[in-house]
C-alpha atoms as a PDB file:
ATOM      1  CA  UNK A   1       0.000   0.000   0.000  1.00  0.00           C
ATOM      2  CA  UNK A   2       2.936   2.316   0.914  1.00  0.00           C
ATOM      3  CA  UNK A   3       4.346   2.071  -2.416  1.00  0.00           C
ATOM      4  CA  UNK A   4       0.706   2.674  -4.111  1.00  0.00           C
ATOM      5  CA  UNK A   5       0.799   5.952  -2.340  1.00  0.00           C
ATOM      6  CA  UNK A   6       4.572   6.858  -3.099  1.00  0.00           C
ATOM      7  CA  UNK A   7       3.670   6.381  -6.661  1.00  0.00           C
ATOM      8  CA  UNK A   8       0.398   8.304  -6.487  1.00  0.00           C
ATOM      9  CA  UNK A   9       2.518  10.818  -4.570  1.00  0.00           C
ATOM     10  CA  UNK A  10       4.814  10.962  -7.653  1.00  0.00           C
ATOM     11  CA  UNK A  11       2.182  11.625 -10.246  1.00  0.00           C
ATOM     12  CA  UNK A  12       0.339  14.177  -8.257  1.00  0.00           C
ATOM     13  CA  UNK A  13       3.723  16.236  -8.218  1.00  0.00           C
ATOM     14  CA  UNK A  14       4.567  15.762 -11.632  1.00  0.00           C
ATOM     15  CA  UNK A  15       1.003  17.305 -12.777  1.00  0.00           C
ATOM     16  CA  UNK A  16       1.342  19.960  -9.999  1.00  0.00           C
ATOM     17  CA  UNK A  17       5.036  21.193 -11.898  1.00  0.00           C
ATOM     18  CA  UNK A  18       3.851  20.221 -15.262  1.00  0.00           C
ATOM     19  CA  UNK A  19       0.967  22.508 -14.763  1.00  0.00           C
ATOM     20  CA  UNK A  20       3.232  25.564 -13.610  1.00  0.00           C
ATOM     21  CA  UNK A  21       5.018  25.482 -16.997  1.00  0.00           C
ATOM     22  CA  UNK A  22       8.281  24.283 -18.406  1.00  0.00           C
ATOM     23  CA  UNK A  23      10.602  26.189 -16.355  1.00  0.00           C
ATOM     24  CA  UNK A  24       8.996  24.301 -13.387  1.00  0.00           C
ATOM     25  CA  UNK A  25       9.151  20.853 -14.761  1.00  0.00           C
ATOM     26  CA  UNK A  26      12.552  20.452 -13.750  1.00  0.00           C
ATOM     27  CA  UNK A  27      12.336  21.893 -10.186  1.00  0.00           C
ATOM     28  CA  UNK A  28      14.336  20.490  -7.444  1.00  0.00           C
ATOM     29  CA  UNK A  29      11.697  19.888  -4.692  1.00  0.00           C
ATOM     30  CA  UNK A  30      14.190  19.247  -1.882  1.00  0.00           C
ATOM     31  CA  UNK A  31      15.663  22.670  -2.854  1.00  0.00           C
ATOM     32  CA  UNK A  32      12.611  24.176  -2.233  1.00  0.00           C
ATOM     33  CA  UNK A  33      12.090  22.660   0.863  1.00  0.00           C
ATOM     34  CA  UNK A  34      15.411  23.668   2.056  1.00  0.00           C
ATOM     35  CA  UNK A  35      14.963  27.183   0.430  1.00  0.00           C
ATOM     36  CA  UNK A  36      11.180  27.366   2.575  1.00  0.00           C
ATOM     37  CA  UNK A  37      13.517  26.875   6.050  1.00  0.00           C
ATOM     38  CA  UNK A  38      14.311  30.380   5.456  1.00  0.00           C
ATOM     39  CA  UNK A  39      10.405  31.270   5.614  1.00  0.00           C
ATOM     40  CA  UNK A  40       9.071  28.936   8.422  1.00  0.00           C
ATOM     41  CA  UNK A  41      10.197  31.326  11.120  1.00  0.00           C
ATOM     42  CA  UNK A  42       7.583  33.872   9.888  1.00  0.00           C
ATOM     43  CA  UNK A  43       5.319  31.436   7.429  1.00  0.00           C
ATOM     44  CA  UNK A  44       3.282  28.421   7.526  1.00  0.00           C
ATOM     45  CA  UNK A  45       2.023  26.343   4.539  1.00  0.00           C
ATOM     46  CA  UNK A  46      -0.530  23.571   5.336  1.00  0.00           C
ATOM     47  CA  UNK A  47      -3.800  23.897   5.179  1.00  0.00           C
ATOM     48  CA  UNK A  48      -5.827  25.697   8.121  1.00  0.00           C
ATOM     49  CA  UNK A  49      -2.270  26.790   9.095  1.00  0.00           C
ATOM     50  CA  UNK A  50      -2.266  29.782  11.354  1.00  0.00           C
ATOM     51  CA  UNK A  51      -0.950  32.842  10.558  1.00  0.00           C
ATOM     52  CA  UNK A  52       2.003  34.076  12.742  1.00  0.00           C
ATOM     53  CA  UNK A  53       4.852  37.149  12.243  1.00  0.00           C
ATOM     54  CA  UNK A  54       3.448  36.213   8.188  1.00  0.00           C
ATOM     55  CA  UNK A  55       0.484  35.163   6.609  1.00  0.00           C
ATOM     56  CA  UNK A  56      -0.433  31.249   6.014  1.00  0.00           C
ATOM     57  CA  UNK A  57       0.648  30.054   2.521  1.00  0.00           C
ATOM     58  CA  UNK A  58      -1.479  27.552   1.463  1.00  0.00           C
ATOM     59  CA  UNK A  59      -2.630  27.574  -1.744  1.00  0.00           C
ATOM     60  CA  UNK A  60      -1.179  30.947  -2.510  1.00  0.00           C
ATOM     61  CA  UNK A  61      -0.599  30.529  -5.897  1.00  0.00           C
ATOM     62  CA  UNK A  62      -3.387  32.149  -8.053  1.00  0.00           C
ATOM     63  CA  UNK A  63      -4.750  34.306  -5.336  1.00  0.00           C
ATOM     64  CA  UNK A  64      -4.904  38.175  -4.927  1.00  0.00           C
ATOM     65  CA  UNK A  65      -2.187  39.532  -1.989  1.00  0.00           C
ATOM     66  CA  UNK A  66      -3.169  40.880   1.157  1.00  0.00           C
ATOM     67  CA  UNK A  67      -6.141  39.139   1.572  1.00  0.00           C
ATOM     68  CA  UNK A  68      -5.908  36.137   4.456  1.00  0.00           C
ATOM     69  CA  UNK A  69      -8.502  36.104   6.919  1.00  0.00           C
ATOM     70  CA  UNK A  70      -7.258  37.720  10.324  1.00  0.00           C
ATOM     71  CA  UNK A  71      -3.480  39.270   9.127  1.00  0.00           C
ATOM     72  CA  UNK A  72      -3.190  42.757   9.183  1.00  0.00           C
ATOM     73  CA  UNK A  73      -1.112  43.751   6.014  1.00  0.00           C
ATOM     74  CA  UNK A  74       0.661  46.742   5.186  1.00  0.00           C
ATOM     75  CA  UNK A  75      -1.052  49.392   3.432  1.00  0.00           C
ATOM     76  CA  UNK A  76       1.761  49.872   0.625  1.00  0.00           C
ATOM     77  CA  UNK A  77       0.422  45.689   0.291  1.00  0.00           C
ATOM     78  CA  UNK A  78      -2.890  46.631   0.210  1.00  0.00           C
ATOM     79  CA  UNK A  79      -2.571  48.935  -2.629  1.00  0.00           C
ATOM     80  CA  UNK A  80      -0.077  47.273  -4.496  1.00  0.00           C
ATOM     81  CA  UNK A  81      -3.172  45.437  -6.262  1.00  0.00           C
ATOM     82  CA  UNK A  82      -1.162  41.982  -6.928  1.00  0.00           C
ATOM     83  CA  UNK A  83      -1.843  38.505  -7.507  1.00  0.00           C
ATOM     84  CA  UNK A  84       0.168  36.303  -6.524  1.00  0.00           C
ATOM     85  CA  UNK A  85       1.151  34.354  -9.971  1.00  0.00           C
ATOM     86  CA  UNK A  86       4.722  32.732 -10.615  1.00  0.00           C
ATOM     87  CA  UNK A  87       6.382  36.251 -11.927  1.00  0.00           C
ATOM     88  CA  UNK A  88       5.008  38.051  -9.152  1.00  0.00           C
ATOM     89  CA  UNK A  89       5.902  35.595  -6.604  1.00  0.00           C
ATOM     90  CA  UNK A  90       9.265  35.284  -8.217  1.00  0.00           C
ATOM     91  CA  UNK A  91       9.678  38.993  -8.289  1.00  0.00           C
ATOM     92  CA  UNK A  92       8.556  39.175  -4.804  1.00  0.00           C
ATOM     93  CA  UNK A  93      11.280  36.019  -3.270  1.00  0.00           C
ATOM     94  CA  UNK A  94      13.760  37.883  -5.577  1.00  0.00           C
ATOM     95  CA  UNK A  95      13.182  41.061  -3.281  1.00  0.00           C
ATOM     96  CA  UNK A  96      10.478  41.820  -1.450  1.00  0.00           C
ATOM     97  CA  UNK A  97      11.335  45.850  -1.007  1.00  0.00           C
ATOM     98  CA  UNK A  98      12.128  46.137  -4.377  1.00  0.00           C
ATOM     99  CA  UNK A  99       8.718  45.182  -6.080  1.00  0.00           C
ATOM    100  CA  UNK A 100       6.620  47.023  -2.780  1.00  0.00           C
ATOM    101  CA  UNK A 101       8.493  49.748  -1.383  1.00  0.00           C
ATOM    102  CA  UNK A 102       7.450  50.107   2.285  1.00  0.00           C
ATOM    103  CA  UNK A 103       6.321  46.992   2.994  1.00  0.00           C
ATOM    104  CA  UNK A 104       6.947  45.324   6.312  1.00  0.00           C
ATOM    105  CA  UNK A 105       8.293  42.200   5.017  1.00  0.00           C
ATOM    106  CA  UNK A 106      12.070  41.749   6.148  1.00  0.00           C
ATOM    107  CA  UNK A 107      13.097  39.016   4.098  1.00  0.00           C
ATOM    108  CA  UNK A 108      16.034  40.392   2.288  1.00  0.00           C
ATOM    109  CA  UNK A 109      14.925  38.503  -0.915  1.00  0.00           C
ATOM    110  CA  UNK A 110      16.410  35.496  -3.141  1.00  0.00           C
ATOM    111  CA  UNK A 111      18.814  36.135  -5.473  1.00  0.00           C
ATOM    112  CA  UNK A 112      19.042  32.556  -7.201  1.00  0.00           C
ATOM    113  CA  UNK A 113      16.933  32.302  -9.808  1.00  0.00           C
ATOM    114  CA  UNK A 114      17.011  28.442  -9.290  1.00  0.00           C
ATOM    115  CA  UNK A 115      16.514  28.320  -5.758  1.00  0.00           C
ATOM    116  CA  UNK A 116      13.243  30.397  -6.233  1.00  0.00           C
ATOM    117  CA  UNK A 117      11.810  28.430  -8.958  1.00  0.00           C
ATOM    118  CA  UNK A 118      12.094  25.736  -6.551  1.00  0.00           C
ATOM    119  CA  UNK A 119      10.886  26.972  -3.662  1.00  0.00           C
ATOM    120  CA  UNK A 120       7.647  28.073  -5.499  1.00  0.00           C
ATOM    121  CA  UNK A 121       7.367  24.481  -6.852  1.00  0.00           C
ATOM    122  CA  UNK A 122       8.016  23.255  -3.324  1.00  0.00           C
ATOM    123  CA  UNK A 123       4.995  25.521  -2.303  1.00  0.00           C
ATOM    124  CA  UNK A 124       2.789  24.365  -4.945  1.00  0.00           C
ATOM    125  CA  UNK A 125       3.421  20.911  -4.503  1.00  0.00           C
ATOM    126  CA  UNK A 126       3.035  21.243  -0.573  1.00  0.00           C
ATOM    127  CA  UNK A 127       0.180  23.550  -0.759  1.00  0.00           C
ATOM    128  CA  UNK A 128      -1.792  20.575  -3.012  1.00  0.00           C
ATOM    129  CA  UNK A 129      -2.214  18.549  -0.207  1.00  0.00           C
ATOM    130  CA  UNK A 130      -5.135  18.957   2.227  1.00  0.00           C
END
């Protein structure tokens, strides 16, 4: 049974990065997962995570910014009117200050192009599961 779900576990990831593009197809998962250490002090990612010094970020992928129930965002956020697809997020990992001036994040950004396509595929793979 263990290896049914391994396999199953497999597939599901594959259509999770083939569905993020080409670019993504290739990502290194444990990367991203070592790249995401850097968030966990201020982010959580499963489902009906709590929020704590930064928002929950399940299933961020596709969805407007600043909008998680009960996190107080920063106005320059607020108006920034993004969505949080792949260029923006990349953007964003690449540095935060630089694509919203005056926000409060203080993650000094990514520089690695390869280490942020992985840790979004790490977040969309992790952020599939319920």
């Amino acid at each position: 049974m263990a290896a049914d779900d391994a396999v199953m576990g497999a597939i599901v990831q594959t259509v999770i990065l083939d569905s993020l593009g080409e670019a993504y197809a290739s990502a290194d998962l444990a990367n991203g997962a070592r790249q995401f250490r850097r968030c966990q002090s201020c982010h959580t990612l499963d489902a009906g995570g709590r929020h704590t010094v930064g928002p929950n970020l399940h299933r961020i992928i596709g969805r407007p910014a600043a909008i998680a129930d009960r996190f107080s965002f920063s106005s320059q956020l607020e108006d920034a009117g993004l969505t949080w697809d792949l260029e923006t997020l990349d953007a964003w990992i690449a540095n935060p200050r630089a694509l919203v001036p005056g926000n409060r994040m203080s993650f000094v950004g990514l520089r690695n192009p390869e280490d942020r396509r992985d840790l979004i595929a790490y977040i969309a793979v992790e952020s599939a599961v319920e």
